[in-house]
C-alpha atoms as a PDB file:
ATOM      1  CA  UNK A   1    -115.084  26.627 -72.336  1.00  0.00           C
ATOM      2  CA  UNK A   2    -117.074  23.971 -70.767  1.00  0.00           C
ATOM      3  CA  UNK A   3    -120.258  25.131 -69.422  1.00  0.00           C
ATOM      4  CA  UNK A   4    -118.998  23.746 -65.794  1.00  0.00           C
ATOM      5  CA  UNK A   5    -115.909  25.688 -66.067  1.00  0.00           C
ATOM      6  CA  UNK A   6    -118.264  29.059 -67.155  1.00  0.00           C
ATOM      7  CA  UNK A   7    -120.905  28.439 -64.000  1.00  0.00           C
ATOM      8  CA  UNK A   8    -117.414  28.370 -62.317  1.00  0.00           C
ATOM      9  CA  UNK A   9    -116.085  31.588 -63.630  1.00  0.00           C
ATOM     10  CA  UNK A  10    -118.986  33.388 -62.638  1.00  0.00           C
ATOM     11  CA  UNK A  11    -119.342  32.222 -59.365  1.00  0.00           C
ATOM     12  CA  UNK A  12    -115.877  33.085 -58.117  1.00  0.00           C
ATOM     13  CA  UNK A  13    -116.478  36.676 -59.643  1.00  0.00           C
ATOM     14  CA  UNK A  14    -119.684  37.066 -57.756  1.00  0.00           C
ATOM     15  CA  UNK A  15    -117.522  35.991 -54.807  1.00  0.00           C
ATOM     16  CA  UNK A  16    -115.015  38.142 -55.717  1.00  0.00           C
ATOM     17  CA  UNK A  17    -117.099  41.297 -56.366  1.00  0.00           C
ATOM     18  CA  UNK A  18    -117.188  42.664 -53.029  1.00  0.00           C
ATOM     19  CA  UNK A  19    -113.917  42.267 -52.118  1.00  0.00           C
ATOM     20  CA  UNK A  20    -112.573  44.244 -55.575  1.00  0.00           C
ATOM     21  CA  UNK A  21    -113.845  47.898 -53.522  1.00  0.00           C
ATOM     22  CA  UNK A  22    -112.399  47.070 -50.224  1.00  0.00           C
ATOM     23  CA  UNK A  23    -111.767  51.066 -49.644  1.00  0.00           C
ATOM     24  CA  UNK A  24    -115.240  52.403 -50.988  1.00  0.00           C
ATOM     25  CA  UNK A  25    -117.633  50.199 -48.757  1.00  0.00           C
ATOM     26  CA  UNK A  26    -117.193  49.212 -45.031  1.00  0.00           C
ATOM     27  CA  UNK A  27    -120.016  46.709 -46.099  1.00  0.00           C
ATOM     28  CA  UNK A  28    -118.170  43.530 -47.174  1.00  0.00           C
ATOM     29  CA  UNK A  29    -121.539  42.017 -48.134  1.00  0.00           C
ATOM     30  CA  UNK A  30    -122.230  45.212 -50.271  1.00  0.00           C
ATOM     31  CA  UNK A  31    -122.629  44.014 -53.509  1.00  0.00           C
ATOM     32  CA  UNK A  32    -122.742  47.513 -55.685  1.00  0.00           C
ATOM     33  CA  UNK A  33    -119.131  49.445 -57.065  1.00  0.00           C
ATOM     34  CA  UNK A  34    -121.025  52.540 -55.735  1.00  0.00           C
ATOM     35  CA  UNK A  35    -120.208  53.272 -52.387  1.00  0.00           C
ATOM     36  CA  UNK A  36    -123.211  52.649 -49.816  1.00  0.00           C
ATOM     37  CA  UNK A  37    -124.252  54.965 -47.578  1.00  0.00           C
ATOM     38  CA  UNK A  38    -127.424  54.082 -46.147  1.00  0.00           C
ATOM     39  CA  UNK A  39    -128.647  57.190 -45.281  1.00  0.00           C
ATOM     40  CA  UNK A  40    -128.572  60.739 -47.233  1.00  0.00           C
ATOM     41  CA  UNK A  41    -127.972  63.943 -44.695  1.00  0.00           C
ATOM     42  CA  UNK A  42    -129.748  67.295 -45.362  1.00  0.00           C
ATOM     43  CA  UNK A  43    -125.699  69.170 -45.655  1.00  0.00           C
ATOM     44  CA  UNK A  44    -125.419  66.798 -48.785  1.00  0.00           C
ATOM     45  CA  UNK A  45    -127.732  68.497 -50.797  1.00  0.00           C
ATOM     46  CA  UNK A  46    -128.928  71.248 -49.392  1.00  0.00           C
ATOM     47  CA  UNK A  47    -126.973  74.912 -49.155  1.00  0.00           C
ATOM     48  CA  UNK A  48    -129.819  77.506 -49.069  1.00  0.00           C
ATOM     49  CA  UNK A  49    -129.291  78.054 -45.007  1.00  0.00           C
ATOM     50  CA  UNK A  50    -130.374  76.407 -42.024  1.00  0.00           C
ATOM     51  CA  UNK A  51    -133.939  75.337 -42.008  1.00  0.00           C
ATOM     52  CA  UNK A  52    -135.994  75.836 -39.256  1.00  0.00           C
ATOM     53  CA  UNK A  53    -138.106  73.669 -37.246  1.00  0.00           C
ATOM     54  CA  UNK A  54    -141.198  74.983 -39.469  1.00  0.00           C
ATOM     55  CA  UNK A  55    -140.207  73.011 -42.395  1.00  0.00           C
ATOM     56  CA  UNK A  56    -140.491  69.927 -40.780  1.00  0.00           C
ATOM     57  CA  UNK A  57    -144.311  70.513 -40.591  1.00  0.00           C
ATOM     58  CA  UNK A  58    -145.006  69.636 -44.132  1.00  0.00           C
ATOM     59  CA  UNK A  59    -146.859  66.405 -43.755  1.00  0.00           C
ATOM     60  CA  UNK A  60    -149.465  68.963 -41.899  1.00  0.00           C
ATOM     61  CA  UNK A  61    -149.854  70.445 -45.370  1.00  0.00           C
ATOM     62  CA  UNK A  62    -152.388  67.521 -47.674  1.00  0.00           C
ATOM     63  CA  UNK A  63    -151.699  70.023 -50.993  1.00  0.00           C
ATOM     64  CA  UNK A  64    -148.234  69.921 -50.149  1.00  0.00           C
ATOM     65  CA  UNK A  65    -147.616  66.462 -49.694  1.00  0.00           C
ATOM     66  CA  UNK A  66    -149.229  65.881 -52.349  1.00  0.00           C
ATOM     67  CA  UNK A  67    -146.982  67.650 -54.359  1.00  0.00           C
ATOM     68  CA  UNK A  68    -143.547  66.505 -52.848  1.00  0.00           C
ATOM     69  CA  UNK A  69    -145.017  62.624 -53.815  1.00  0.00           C
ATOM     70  CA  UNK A  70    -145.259  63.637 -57.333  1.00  0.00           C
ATOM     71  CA  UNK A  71    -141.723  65.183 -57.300  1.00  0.00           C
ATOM     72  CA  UNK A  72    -140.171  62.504 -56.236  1.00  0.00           C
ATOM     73  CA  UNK A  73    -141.281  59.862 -58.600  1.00  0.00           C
ATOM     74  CA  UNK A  74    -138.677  59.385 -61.340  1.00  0.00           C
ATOM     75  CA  UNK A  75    -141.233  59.195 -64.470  1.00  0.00           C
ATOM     76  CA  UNK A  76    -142.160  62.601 -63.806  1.00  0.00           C
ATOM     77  CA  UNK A  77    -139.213  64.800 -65.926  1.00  0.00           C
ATOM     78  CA  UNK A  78    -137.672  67.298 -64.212  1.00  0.00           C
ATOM     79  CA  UNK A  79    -138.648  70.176 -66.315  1.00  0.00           C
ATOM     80  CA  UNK A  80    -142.406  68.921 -65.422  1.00  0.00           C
ATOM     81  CA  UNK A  81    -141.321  69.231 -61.597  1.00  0.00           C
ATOM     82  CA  UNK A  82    -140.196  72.435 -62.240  1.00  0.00           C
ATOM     83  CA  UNK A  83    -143.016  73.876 -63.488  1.00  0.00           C
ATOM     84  CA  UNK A  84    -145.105  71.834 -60.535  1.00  0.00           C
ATOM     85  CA  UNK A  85    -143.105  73.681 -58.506  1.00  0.00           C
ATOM     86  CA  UNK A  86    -143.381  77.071 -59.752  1.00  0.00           C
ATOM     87  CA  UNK A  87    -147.202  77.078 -59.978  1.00  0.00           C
ATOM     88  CA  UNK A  88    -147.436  76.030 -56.441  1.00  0.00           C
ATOM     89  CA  UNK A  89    -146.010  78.896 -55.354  1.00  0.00           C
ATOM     90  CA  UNK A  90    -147.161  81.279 -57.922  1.00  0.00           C
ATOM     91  CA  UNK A  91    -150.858  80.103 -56.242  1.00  0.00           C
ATOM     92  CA  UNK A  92    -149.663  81.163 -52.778  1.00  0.00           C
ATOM     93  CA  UNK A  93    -149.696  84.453 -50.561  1.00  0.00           C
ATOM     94  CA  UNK A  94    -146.027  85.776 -51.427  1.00  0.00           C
ATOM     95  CA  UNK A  95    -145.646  86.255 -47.609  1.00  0.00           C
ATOM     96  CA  UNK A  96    -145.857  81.789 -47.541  1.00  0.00           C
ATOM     97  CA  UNK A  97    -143.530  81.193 -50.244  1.00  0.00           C
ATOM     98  CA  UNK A  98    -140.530  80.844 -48.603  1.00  0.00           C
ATOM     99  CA  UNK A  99    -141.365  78.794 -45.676  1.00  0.00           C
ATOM    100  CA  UNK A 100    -143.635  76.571 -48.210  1.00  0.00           C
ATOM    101  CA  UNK A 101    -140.494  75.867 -50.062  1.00  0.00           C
ATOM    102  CA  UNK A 102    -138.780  74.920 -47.284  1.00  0.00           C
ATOM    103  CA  UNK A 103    -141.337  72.641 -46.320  1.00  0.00           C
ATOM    104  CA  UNK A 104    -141.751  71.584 -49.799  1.00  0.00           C
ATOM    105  CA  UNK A 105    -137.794  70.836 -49.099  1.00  0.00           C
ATOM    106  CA  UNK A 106    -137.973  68.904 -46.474  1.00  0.00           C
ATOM    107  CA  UNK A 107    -141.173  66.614 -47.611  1.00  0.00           C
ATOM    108  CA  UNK A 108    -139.115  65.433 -50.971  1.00  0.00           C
ATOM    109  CA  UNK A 109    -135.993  65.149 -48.946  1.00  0.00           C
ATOM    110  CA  UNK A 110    -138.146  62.729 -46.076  1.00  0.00           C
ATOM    111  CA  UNK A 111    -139.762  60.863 -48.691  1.00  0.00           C
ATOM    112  CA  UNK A 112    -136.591  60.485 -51.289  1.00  0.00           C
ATOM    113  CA  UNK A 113    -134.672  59.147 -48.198  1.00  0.00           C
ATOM    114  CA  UNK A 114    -137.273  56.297 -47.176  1.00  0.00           C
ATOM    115  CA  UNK A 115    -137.492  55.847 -50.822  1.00  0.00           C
ATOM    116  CA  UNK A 116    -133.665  55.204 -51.247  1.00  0.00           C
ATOM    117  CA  UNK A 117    -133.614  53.614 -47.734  1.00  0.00           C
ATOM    118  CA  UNK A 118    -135.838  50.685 -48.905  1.00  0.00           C
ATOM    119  CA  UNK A 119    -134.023  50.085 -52.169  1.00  0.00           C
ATOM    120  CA  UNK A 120    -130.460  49.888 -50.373  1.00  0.00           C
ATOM    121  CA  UNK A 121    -132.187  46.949 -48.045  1.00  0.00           C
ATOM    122  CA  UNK A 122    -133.772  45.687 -51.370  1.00  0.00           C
ATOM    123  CA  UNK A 123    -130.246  45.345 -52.968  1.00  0.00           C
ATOM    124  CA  UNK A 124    -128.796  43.865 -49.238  1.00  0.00           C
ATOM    125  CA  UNK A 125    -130.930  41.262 -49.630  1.00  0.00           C
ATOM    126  CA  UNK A 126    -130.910  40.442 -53.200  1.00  0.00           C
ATOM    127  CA  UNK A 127    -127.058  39.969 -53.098  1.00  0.00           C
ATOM    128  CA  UNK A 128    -127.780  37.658 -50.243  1.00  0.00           C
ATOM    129  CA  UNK A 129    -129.838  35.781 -52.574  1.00  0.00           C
ATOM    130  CA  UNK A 130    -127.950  35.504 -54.953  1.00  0.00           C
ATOM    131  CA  UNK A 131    -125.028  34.421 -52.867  1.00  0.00           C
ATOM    132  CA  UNK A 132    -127.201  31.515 -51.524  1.00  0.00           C
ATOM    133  CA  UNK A 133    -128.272  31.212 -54.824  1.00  0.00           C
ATOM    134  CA  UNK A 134    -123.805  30.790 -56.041  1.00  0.00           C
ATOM    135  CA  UNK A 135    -123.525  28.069 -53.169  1.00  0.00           C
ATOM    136  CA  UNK A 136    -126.313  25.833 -54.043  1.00  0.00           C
ATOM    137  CA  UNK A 137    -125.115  25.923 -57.967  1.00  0.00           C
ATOM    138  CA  UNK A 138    -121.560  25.015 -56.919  1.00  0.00           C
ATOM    139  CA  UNK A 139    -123.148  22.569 -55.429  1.00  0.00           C
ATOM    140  CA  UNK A 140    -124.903  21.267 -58.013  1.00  0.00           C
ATOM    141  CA  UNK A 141    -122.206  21.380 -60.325  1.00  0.00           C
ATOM    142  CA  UNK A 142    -119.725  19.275 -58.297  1.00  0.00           C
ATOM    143  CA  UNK A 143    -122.508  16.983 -57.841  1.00  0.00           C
ATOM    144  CA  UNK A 144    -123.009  16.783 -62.360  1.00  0.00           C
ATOM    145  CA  UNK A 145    -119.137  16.419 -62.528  1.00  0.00           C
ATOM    146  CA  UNK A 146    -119.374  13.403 -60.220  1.00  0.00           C
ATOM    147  CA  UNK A 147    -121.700  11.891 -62.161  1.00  0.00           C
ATOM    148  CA  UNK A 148    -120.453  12.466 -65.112  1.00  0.00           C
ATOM    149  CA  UNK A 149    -116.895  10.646 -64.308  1.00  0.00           C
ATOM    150  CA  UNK A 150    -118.832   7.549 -62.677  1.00  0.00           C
ATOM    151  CA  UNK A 151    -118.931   4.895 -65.025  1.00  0.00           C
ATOM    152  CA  UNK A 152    -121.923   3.392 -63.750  1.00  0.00           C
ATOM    153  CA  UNK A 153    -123.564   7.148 -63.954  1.00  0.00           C
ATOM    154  CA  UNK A 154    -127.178   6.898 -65.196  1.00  0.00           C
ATOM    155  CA  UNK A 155    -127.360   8.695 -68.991  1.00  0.00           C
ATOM    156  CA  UNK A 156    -130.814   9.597 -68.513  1.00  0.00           C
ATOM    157  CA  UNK A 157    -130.524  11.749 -65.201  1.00  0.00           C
ATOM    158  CA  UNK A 158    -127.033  13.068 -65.922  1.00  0.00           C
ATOM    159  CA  UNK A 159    -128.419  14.788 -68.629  1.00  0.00           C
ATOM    160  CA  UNK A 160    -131.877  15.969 -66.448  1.00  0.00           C
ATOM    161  CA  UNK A 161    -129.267  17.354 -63.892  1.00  0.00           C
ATOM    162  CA  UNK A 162    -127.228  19.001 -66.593  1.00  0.00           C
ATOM    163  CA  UNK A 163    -130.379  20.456 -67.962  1.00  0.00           C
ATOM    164  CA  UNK A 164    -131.485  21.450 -64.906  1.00  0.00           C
ATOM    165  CA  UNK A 165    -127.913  23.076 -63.596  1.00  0.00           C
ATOM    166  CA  UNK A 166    -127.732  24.905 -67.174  1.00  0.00           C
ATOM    167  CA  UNK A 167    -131.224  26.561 -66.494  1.00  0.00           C
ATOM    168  CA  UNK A 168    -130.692  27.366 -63.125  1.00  0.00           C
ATOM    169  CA  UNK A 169    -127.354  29.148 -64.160  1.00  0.00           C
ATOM    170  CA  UNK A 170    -129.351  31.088 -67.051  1.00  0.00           C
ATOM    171  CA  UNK A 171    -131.505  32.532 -63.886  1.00  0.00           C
ATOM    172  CA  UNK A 172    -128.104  33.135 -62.144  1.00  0.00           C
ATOM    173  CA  UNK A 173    -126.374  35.433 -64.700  1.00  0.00           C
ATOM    174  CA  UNK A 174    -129.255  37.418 -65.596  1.00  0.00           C
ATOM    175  CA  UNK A 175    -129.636  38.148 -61.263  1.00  0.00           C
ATOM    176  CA  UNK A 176    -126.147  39.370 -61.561  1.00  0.00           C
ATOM    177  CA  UNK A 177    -127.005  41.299 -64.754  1.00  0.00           C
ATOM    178  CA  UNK A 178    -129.662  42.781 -63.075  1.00  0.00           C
ATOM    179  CA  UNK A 179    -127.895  43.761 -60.335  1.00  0.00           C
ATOM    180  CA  UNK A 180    -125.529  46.060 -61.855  1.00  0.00           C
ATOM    181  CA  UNK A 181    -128.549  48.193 -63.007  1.00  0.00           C
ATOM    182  CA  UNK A 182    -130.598  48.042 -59.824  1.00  0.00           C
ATOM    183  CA  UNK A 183    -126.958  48.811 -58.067  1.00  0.00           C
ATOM    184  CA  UNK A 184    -127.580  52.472 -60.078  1.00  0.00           C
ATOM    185  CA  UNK A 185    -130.916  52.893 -58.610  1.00  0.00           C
ATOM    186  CA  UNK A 186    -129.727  54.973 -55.511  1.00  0.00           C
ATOM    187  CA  UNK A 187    -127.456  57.246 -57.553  1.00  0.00           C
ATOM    188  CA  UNK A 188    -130.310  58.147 -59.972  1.00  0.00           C
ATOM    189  CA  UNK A 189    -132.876  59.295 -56.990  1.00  0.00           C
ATOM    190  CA  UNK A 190    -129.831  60.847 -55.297  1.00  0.00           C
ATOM    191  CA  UNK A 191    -129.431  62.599 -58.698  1.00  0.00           C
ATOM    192  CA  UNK A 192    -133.222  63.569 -58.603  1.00  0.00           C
ATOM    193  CA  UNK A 193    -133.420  65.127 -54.860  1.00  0.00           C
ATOM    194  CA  UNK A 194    -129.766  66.989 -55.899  1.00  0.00           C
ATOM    195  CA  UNK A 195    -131.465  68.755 -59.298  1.00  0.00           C
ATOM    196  CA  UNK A 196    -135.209  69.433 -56.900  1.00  0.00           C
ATOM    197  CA  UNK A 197    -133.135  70.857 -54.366  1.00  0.00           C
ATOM    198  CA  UNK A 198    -131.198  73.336 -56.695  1.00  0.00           C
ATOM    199  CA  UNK A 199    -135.064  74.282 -58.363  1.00  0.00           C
ATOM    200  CA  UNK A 200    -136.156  74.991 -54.696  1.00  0.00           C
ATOM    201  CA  UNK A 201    -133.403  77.012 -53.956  1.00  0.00           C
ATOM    202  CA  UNK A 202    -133.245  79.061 -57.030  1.00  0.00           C
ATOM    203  CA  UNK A 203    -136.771  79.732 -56.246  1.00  0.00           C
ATOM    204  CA  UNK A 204    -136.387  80.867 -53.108  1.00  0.00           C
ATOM    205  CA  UNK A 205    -133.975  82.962 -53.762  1.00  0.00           C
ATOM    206  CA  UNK A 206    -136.092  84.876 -56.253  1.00  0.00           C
ATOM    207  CA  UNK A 207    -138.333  85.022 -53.228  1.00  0.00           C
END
């Protein structure tokens, strides 16, 4: 395959891609197979009872905040966060321990959710890139195929364009590689708050 037809193929599939999901996104410019949903609810991961208007006080807490920053962040293993957990509340008056998991809770829920909330508008506008990115290359490569039928076409720049288009496609295709990995990043902290959310239950009910 010519490496016009291949800049081709790949365009039309990045065109293609968000149309192949039609049912699992109400975002046509959502690039990802997973299904976006900007915004995780409490009901999604959370089925230890109704949490009261307390919990939302946890920014009030420094030690606490503290602590739900370090849950949160992915390089910290989960067994770690477990045992984070678990001495944090081993170091408390038993008579705080529920309502400081609670809050603890509702702090890793808040700051998972902004978390996950800037990486969805990350990946909104990297696809948008990258589809301005497909239109100037399709450009460019009906602009190398005319020069390369005209007989009067200058040797010298035809092959500085084709150079040029052939780099500029190498940046393309590893974008959309890229993508598909960053497109996981959402499930993977949604995966996170799910397994802190079960520890913080269990925990409280051992309370």
């Amino acid at each position: 395959m010519s490496r016009r037809f291949f800049v081709i193929a790949i365009l039309a599939a990045l065109s293609a891609a968000p149309a192949a999901h039609p049912a699992a996104n109400t975002d046509p410019d959502w690039p990802c197979v997973q299904r976006k949903v900007p915004e995780l609810s409490i009901g999604q991961v959370w089925n230890a009872g109704e949490l009261p208007e307390t919990a939302k006080q946890w920014d009030k807490d420094p030690r606490l905040s503290d602590l739900a920053a370090e849950l949160v962040k992915r390089s910290n293993p989960i067994d770690d966060a477990r045992k984070q957990i678990s001495d944090y509340i081993a170091s408390l008056p038993k008579d705080q321990a529920h309502e400081k998991l609670e809050q603890l809770f509702m702090g890793v829920f808040d700051k998972i959710n902004i978390e996950r909330g800037l990486i969805i508008s990350g990946i909104s506008r990297y696809a948008e890139s990258q589809r301005q990115l497909a239109a100037d290359l399709r450009k460019k490569a009906a602009e190398v195929d005319k020069m390369r039928t005209a007989s009067d076409a200058d040797q010298t720049e035809l092959a500085r364009q084709t150079a040029q288009l052939t780099w500029e496609t190498r940046i393309f295709e590893e974008r959309v590689q890229s993508l598909s990995y960053v497109c996981e990043v959402p499930t993977m902290i949604e995966q996170r708050l799910y397994s802190l959310s079960k520890i913080i239950s269990e925990m409280m009910q051992r309370d």
